[in-house]
Protein backbone atom coordinates (compact mmCIF):
# COMPACT_ATOMS: atom_id res chain seq x y z
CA UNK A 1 105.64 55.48 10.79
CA UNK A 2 102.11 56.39 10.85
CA UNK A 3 99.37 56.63 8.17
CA UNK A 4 97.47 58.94 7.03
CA UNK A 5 94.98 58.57 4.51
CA UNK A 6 93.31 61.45 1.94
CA UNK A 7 91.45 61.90 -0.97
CA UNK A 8 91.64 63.50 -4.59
CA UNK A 9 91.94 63.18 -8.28
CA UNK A 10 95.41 65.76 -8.20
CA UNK A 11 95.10 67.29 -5.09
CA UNK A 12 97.29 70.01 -3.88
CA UNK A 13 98.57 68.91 0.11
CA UNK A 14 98.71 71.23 3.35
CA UNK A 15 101.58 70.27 5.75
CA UNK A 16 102.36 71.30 8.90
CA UNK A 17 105.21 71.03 11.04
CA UNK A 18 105.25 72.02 14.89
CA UNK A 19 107.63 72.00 17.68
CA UNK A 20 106.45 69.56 20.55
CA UNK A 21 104.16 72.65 22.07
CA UNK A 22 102.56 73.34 18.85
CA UNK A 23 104.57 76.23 17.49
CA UNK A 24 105.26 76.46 14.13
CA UNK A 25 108.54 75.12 12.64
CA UNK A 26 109.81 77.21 10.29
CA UNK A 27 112.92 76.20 7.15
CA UNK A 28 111.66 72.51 7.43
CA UNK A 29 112.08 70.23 4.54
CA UNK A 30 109.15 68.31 3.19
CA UNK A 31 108.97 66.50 0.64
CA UNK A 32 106.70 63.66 -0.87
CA UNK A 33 107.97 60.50 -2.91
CA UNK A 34 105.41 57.92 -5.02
CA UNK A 35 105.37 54.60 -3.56
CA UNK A 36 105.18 53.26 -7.12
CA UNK A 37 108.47 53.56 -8.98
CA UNK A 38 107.99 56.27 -12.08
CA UNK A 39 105.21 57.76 -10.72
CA UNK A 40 105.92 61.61 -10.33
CA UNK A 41 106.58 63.89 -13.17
CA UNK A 42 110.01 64.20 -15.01
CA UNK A 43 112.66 66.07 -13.98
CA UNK A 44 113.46 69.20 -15.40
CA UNK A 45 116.49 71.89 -15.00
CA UNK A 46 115.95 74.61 -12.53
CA UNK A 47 118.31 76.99 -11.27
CA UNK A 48 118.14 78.33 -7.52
CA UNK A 49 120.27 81.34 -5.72
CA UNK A 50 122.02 80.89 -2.12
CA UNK A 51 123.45 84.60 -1.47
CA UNK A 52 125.71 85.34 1.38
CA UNK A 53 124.39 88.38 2.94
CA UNK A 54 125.09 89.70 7.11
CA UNK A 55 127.67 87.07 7.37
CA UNK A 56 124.67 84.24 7.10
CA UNK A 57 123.87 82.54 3.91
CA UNK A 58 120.52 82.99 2.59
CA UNK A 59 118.44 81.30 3.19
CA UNK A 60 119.83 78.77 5.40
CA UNK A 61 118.18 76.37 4.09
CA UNK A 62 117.66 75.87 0.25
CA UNK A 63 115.29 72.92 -1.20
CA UNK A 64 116.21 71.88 -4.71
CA UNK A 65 116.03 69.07 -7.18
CA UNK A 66 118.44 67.29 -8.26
CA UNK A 67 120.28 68.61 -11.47
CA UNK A 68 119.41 71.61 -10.08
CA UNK A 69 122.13 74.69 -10.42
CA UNK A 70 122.46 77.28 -7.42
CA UNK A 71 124.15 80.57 -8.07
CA UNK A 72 126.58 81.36 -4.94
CA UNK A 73 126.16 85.35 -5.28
CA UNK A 74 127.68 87.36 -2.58
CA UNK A 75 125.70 90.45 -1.52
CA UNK A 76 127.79 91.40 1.39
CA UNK A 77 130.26 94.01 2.20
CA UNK A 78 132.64 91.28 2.78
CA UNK A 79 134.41 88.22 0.50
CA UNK A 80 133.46 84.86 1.62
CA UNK A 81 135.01 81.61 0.13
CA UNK A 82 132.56 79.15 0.05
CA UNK A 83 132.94 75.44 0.34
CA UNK A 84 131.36 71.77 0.75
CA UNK A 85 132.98 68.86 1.63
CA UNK A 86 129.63 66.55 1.98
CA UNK A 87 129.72 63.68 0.12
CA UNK A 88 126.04 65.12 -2.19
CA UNK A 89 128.36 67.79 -3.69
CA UNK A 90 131.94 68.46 -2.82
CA UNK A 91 133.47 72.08 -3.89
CA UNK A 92 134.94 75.09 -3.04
CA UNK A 93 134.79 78.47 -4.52
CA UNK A 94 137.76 80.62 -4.30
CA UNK A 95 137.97 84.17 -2.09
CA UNK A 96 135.22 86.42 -4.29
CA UNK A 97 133.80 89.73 -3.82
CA UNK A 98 131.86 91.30 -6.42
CA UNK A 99 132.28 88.38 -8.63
CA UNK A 100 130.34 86.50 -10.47
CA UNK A 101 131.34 82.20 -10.44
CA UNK A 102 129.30 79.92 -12.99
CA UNK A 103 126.82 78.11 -11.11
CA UNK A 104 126.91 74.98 -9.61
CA UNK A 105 124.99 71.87 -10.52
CA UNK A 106 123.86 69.54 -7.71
CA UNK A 107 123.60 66.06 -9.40
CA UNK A 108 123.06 63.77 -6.64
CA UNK A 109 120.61 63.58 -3.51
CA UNK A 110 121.74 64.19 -0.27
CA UNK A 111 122.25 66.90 2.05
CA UNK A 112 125.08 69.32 1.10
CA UNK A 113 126.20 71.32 4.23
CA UNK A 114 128.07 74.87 3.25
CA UNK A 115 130.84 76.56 5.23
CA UNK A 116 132.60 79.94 4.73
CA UNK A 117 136.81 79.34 4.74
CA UNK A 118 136.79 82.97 5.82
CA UNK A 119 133.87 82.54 8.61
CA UNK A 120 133.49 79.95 10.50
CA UNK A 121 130.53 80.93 12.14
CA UNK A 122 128.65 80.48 8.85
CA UNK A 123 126.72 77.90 7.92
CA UNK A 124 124.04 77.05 5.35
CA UNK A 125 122.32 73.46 4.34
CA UNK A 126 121.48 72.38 0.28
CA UNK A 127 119.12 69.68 0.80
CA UNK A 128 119.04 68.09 -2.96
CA UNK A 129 116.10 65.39 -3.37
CA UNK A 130 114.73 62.85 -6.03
CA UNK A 131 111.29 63.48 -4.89
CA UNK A 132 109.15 64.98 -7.89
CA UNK A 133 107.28 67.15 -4.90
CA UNK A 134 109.04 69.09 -2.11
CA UNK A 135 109.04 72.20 -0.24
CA UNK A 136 110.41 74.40 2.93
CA UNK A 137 107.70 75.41 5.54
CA UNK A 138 107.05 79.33 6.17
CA UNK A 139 107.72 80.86 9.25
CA UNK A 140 104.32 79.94 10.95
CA UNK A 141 105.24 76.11 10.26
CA UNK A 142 103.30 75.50 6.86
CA UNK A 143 104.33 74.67 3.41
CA UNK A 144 101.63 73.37 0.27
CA UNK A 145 102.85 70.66 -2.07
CA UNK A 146 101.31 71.63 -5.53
CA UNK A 147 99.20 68.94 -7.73
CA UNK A 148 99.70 65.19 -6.06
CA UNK A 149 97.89 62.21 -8.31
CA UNK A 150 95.94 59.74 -7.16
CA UNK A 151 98.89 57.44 -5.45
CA UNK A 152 100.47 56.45 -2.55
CA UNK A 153 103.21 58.74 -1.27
CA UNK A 154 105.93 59.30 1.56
CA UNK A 155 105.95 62.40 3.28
CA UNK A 156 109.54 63.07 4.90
CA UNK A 157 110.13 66.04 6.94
CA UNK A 158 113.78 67.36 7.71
CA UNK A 159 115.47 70.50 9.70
CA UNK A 160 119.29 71.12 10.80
CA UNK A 161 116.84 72.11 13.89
CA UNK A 162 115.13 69.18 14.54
CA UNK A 163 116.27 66.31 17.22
CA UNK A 164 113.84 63.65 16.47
CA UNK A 165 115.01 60.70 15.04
CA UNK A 166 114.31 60.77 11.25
CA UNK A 167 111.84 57.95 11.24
CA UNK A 168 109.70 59.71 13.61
CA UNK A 169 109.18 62.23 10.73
CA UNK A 170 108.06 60.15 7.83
CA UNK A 171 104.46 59.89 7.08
CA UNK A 172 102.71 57.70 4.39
CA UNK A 173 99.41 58.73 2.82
CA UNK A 174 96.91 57.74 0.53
CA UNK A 175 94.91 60.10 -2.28
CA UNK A 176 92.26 58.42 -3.95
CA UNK A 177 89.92 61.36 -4.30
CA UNK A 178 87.71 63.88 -2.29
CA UNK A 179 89.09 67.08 -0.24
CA UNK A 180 92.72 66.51 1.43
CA UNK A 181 92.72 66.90 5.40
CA UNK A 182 96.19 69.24 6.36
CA UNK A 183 98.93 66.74 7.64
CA UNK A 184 100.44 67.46 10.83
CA UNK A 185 103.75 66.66 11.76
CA UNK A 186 104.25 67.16 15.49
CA UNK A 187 108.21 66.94 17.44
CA UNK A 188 108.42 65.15 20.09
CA UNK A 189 112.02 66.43 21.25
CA UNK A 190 113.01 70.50 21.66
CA UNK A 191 114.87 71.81 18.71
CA UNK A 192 118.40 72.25 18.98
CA UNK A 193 119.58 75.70 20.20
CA UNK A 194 122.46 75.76 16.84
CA UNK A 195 121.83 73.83 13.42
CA UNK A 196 123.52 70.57 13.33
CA UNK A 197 125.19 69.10 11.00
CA UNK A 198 128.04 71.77 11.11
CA UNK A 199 130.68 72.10 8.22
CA UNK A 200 133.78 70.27 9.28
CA UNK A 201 136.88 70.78 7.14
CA UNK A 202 139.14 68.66 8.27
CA UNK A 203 137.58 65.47 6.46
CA UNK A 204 135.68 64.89 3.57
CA UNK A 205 133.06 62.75 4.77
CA UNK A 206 129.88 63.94 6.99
């Protein structure tokens, strides 16, 4: 783990995430915890969309809080039946086309991985957090998290993409006031040609 230290009152924080030839990684993760226990703001309910569109859910990757719900609309021209059997959030939603299902809460941290029972070639990640501050990076690698306090926090960086072990990705920084340097977060191992984890229905347990 390395550290990083910057400066501000409530600072808003640059991140950037690159493969291990300095491209930008795009649909990664990030998201910064308080060292101190209570620090970050109070949660509050959100609600968040993952369509199915092209045979792909979108987007792939969907950041949310948890007690977040997510809407499961399905755009296509085709019914999907959606399903999770990580241990985060465990459901399925029966065969729908033009429907409309209630939403779904996500009530615990933890990365939910979805499947298509229809599909199999489909696959799209929920990553539910704690952390009071998160974010997905854009397509040239870069993502801002909004209005840090003075505090210690860890950044943590994730992507079904990304090889590196995760304790390669975790940074720990300081703000104690003055303008924030960008954080860089560079991979040390290719990304993987196909997402990984992968929705697995035979078992109930990633």
């Amino acid at each position: 783990m390395m550290a990083v230290s910057i400066s501000a009152n409530a600072v808003d924080i640059a991140v950037m995430v690159v493969d291990r030839d300095g491209r930008g990684v795009g649909e990664a993760v990030v998201t910064a915890t308080p060292a101190a226990a209570n620090a970050g703001p109070s949660p509050t309910l959100k609600s968040a969309v993952m369509d199915q569109r092209d045979l792909a859910f979108v987007p792939r990757v969907l950041v949310v809080g948890v007690g977040t719900s997510v809407e499961f609309p399905n755009d296509d021209s085709v019914s999907h039946q959606v399903y999770s059997f990580s241990a985060a959030k465990r459901f399925q939603l029966p065969l729908y086309k033009g429907e409309v299902h209630p939403p779904i809460t996500f009530d615990r941290p933890g990365l939910v991985v979805l499947g298509c029972n229809i599909h199999d070639g489909m696959v799209g990640y929920i990553y539910v957090t704690d952390a009071p501050y998160f974010g997905k990076t854009e397509a040239v690698g870069s993502v801002q998290l909004k209005a840090l306090p003075v505090g210690d926090y860890r950044i943590a960086v994730w992507s079904p993409f990304i090889a590196d072990p995760p304790a390669s990705l975790i940074r720990s920084i300081h703000i104690d006031g003055g303008a924030p340097a960008p954080i860089r977060v560079q991979l040390r191992q290719a990304l993987r040609a196909q997402p990984e984890p992968k929705p697995h229905r035979r078992d109930w347990v990633y």
